[in-house]
C-alpha atoms as a PDB file:
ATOM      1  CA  UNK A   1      55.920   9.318  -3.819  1.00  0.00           C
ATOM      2  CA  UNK A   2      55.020   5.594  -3.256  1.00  0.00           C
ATOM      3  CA  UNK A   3      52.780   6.596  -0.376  1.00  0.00           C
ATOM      4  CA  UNK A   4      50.954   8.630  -2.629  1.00  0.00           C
ATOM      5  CA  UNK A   5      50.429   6.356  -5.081  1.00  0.00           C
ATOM      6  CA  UNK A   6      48.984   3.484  -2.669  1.00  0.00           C
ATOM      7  CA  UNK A   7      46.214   6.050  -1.752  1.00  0.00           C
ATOM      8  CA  UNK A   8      45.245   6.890  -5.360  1.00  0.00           C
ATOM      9  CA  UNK A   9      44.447   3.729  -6.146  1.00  0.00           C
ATOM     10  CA  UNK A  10      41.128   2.489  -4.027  1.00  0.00           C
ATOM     11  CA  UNK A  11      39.947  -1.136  -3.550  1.00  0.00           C
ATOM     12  CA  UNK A  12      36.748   0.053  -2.201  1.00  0.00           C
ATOM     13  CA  UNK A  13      33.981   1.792  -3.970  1.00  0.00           C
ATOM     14  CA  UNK A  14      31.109   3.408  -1.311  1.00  0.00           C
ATOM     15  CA  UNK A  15      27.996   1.863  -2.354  1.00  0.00           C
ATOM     16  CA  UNK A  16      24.973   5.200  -2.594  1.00  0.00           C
ATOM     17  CA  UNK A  17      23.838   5.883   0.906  1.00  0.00           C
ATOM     18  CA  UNK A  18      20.596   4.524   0.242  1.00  0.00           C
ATOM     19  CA  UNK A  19      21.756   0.993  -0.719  1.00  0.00           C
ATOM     20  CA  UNK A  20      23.888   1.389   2.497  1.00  0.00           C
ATOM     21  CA  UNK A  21      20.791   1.926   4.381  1.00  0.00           C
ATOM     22  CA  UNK A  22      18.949  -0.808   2.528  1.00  0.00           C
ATOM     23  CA  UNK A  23      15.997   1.590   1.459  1.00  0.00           C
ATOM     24  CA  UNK A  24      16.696   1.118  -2.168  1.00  0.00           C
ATOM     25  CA  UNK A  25      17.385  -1.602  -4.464  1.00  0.00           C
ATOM     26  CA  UNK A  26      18.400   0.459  -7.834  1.00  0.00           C
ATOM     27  CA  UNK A  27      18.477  -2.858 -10.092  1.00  0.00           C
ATOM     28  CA  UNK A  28      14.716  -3.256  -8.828  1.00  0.00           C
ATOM     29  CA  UNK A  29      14.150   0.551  -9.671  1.00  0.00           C
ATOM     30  CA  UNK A  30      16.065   0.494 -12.583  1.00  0.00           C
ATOM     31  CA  UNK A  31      13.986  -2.235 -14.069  1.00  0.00           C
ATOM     32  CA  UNK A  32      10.798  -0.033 -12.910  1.00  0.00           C
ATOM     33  CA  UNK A  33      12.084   2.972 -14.674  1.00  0.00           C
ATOM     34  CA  UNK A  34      13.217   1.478 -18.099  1.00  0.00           C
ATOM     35  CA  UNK A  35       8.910  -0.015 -18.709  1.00  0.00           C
ATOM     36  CA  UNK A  36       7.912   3.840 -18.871  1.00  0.00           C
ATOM     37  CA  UNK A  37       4.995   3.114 -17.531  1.00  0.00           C
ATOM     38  CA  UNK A  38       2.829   4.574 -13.871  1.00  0.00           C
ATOM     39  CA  UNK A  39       4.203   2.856 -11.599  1.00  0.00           C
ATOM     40  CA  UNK A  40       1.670   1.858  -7.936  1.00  0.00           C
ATOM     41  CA  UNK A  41       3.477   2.586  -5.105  1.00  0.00           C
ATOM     42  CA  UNK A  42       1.812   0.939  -1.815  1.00  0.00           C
ATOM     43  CA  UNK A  43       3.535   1.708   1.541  1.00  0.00           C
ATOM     44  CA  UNK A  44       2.517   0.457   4.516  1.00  0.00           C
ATOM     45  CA  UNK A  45       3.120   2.177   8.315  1.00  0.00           C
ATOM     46  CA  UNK A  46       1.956   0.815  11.944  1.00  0.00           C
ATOM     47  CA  UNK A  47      -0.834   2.829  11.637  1.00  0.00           C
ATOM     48  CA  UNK A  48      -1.654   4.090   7.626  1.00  0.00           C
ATOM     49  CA  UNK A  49      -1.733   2.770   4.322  1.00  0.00           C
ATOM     50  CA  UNK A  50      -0.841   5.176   1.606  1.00  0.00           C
ATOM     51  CA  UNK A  51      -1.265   4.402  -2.267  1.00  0.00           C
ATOM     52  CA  UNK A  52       0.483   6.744  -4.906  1.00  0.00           C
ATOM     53  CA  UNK A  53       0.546   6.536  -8.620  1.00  0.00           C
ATOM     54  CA  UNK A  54       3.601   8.215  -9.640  1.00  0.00           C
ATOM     55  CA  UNK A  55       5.321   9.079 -13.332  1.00  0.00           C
ATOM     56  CA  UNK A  56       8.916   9.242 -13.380  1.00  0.00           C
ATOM     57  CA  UNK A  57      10.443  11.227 -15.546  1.00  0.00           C
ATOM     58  CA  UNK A  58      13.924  12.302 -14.904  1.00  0.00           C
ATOM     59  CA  UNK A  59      13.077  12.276 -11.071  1.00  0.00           C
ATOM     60  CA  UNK A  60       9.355  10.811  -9.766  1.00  0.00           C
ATOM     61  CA  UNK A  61       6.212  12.963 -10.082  1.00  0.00           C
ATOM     62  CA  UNK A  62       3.389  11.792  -7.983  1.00  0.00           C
ATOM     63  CA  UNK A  63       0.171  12.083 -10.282  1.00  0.00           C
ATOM     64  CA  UNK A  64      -1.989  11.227  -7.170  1.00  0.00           C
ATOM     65  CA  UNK A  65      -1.920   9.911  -3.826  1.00  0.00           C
ATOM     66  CA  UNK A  66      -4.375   8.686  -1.260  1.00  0.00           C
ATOM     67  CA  UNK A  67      -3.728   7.775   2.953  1.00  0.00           C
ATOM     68  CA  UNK A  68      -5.703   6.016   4.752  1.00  0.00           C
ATOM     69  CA  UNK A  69      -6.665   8.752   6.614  1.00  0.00           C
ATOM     70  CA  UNK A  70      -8.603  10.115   3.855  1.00  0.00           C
ATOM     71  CA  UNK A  71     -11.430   7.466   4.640  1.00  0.00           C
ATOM     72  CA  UNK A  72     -12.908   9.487   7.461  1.00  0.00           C
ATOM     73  CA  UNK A  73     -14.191  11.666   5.118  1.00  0.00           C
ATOM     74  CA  UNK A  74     -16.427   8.479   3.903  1.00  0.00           C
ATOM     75  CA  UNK A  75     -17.418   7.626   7.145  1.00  0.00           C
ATOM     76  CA  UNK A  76     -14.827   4.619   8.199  1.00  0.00           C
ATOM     77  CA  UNK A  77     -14.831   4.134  12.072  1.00  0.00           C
ATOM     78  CA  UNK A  78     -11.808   1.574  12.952  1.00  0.00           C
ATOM     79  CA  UNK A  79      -8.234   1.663  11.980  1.00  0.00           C
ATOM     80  CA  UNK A  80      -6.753   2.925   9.496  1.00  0.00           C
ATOM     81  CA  UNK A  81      -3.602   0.290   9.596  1.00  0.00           C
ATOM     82  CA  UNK A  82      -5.508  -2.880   8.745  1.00  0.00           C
ATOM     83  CA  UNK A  83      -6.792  -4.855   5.825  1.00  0.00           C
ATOM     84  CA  UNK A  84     -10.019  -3.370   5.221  1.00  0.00           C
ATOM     85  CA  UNK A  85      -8.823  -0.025   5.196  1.00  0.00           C
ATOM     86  CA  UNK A  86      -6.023  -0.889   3.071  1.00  0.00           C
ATOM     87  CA  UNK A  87      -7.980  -1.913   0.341  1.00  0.00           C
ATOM     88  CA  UNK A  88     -10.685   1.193   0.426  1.00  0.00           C
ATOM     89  CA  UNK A  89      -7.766   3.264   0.461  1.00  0.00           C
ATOM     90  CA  UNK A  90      -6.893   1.408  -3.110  1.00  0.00           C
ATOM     91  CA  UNK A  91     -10.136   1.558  -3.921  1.00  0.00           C
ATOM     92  CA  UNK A  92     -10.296   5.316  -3.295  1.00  0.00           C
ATOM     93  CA  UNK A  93      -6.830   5.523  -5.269  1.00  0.00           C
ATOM     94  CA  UNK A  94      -8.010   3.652  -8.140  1.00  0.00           C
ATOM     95  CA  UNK A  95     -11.047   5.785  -8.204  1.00  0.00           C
ATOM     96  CA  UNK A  96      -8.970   9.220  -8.364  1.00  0.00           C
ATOM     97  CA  UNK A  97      -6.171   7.885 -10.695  1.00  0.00           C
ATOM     98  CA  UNK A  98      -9.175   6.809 -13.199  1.00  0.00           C
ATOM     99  CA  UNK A  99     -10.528  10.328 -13.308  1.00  0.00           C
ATOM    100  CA  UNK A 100      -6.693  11.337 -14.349  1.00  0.00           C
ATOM    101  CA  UNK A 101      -6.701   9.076 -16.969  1.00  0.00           C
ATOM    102  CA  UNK A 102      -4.457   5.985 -15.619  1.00  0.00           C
ATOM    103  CA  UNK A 103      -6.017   3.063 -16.948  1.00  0.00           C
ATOM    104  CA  UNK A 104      -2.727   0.598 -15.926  1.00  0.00           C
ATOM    105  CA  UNK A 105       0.488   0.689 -13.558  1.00  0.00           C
ATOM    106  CA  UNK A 106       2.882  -1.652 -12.441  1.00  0.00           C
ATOM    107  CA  UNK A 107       2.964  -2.287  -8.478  1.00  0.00           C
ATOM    108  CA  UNK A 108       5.938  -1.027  -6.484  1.00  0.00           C
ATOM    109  CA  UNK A 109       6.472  -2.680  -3.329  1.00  0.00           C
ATOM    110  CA  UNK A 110       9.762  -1.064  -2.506  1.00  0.00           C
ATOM    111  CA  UNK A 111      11.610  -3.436  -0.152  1.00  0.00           C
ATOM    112  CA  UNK A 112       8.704  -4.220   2.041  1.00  0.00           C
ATOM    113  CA  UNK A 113       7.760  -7.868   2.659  1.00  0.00           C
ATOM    114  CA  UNK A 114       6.553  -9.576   0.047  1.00  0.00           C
ATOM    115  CA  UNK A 115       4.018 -11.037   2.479  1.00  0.00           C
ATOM    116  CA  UNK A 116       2.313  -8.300   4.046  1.00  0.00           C
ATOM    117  CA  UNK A 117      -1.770  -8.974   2.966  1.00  0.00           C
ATOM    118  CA  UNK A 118      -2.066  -5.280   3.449  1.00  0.00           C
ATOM    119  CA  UNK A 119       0.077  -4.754   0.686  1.00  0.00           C
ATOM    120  CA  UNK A 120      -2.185  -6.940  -1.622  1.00  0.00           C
ATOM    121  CA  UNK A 121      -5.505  -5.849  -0.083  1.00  0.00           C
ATOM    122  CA  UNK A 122      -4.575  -1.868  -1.432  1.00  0.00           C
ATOM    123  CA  UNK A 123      -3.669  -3.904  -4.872  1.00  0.00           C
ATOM    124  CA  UNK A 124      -7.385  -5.536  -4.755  1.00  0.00           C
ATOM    125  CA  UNK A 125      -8.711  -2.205  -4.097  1.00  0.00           C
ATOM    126  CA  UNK A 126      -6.698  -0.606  -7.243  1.00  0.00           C
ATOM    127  CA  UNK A 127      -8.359  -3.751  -9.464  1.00  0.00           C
ATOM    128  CA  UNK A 128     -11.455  -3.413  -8.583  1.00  0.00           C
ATOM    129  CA  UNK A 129     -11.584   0.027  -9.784  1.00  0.00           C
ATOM    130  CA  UNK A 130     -10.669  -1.436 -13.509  1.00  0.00           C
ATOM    131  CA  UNK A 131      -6.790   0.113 -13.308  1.00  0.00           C
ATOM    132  CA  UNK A 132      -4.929  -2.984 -14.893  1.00  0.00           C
ATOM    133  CA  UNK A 133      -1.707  -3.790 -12.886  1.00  0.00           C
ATOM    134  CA  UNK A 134       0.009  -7.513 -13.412  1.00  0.00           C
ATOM    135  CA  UNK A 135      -0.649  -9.852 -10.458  1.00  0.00           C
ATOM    136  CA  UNK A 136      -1.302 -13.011 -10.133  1.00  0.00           C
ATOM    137  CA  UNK A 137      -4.484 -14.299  -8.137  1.00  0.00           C
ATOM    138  CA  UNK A 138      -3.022 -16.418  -5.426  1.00  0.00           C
ATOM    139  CA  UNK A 139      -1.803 -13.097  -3.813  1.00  0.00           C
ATOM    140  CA  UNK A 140      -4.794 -11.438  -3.414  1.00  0.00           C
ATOM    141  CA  UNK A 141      -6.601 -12.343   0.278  1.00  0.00           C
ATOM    142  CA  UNK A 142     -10.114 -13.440   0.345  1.00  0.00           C
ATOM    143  CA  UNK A 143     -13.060 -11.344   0.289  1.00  0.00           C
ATOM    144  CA  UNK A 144     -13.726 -12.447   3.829  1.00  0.00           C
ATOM    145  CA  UNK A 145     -10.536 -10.909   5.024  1.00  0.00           C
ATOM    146  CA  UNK A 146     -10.990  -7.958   3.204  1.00  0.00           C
ATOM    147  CA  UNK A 147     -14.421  -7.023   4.521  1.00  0.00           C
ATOM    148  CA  UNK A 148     -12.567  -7.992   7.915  1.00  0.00           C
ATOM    149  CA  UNK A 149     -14.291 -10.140   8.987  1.00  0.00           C
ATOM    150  CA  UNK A 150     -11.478 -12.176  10.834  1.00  0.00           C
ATOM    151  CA  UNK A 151     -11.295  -8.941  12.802  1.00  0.00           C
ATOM    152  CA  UNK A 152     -15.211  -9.027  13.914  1.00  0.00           C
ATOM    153  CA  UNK A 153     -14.429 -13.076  14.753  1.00  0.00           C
ATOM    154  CA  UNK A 154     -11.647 -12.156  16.848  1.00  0.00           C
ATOM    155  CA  UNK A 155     -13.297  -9.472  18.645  1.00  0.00           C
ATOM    156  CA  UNK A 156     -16.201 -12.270  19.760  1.00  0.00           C
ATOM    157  CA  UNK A 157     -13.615 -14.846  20.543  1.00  0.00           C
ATOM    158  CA  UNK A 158     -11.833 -12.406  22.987  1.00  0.00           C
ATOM    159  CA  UNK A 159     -15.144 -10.966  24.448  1.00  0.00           C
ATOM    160  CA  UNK A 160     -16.086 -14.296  25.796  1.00  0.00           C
ATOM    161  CA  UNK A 161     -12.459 -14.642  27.158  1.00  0.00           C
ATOM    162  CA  UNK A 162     -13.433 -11.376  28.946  1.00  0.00           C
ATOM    163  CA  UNK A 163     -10.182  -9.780  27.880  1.00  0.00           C
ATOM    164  CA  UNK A 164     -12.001  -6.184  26.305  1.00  0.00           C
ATOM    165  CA  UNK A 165      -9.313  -4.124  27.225  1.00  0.00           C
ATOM    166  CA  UNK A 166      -7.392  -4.381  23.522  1.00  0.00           C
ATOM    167  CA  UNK A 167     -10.784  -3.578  22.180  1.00  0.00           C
ATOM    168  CA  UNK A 168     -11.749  -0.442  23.902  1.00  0.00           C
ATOM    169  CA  UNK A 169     -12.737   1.166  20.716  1.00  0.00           C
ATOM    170  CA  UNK A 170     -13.904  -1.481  18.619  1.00  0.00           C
ATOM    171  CA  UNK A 171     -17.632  -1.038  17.247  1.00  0.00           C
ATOM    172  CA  UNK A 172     -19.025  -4.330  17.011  1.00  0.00           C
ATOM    173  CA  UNK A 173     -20.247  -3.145  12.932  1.00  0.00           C
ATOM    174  CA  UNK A 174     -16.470  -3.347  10.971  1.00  0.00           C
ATOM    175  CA  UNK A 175     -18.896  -5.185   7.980  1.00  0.00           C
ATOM    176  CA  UNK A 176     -21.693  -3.257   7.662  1.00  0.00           C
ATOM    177  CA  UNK A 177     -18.915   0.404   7.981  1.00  0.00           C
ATOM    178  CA  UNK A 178     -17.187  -1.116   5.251  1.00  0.00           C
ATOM    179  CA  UNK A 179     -19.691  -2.142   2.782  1.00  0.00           C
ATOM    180  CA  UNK A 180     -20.917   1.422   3.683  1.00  0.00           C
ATOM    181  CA  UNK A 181     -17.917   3.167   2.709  1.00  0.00           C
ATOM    182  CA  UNK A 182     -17.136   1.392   0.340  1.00  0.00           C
ATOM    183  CA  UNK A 183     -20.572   2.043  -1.601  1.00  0.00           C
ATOM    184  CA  UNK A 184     -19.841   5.969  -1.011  1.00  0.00           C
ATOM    185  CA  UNK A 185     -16.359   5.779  -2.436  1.00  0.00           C
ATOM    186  CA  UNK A 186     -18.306   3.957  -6.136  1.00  0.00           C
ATOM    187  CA  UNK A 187     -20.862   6.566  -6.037  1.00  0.00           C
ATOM    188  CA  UNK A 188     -18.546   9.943  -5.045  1.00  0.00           C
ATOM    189  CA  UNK A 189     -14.784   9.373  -6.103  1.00  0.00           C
END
C-alpha cells in the first residue's frame, strides 16, 4: 500500500508538448488572445515569407494569407526569401486584408528572432497599406534596404572580385523589378 501511494503523488508535471519543443510560448499567446483583436502573423523560411491575418476565436481562423510566392504573379524576378520580397509580400497582405475590412492587428512574431529585418520589412509592407499595427520606428529598415539595394551593391562588389558563381541568376535590375511590382500590387490588389 505505501508503494502505491508514493506513485500517486507526482513531483513532476509534463509541460504541453509544444512548450517542450519550444514552438510555443502560451503566456505570449495568452496575452495575444485576451486583446480580441486580428492578430499579424509573419513567418519567415530559408526561402519564403508568408504573412497571415488571423481571428481567433476558440481556435485561430486565418481571414487571409499571402507567400511570397504569390509575387510572381506581379512580375518579381529574384528571391522570394529576402527583404524586398518580404515587404511586397506585406504589402500584398495589407492590400487583401483591407478589402476584408481589417483596418488594425497586432504583430505576432511567434518565437522567431526579434532581429530578423525580414520580419520588419513584411511589417513596413502591412503599414504602408494604412492597416494600423503598434511598432515603433527604430525597427523598421531603411527604404534603401527595402528596395534592396544593398543586394544590387553587393552583386557589383563581388563582380569585380570575379566571384559570379553565387550570382548565377541575379538580374542586374532588383530596383527597377521592385518599384515595378510594387506599383502593380497599389493599382490591382
Amino acid at each position: 500500500m505505501q508503494r502505491k501511494n508514493k506513485m500517486a503523488t507526482k513531483n513532476y508535471t509534463v509541460a504541453y508538448r509544444r512548450k517542450r519543443e519550444c514552438k510555443t510560448d502560451y503566456r505570449k499567446r495568452l496575452k495575444l488572445l485576451s486583446s480580441k483583436k486580428t492578430r499579424l502573423v509573419v513567418r519567415k523560411t530559408l526561402n519564403n515569407i508568408i504573412v497571415q491575418f488571423v481571428n481567433s476565436k476558440g481556435q485561430d481562423h486565418v481571414v487571409c494569407g499571402v507567400t511570397a510566392s504569390k509575387l510572381r504573379d506581379f512580375g518579381w524576378n529574384y528571391g522570394l526569401g529576402n527583404t524586398p520580397a518580404a515587404y511586397l509580400t506585406g504589402l500584398l497582405a495589407g492590400k487583401i486584408a483591407k478589402k476584408k475590412n481589417i483596418s488594425e492587428a497586432i504583430l505576432d512574431m511567434g518565437l522567431q528572432s526579434k532581429t530578423s529585418e525580414r520580419l520588419f520589412a513584411a511589417l513596413k509592407g502591412v503599414l504602408d497599406a494604412e492597416i494600423n499595427v503598434p511598432h515603433t520606428k527604430e525597427i523598421l529598415p531603411d527604404e534603401s534596404r527595402i528596395k534592396g539595394k544593398h543586394i544590387a551593391e553587393y552583386y557589383e562588389k563581388v563582380k569585380k572580385e570575379g566571384i559570379p558563381i553565387q550570382f548565377s541568376t541575379y538580374k542586374p535590375r532588383l530596383v527597377e523589378n521592385f518599384e515595378e511590382v510594387k506599383n502593380k500590387i497599389l493599382k490591382q490588389a
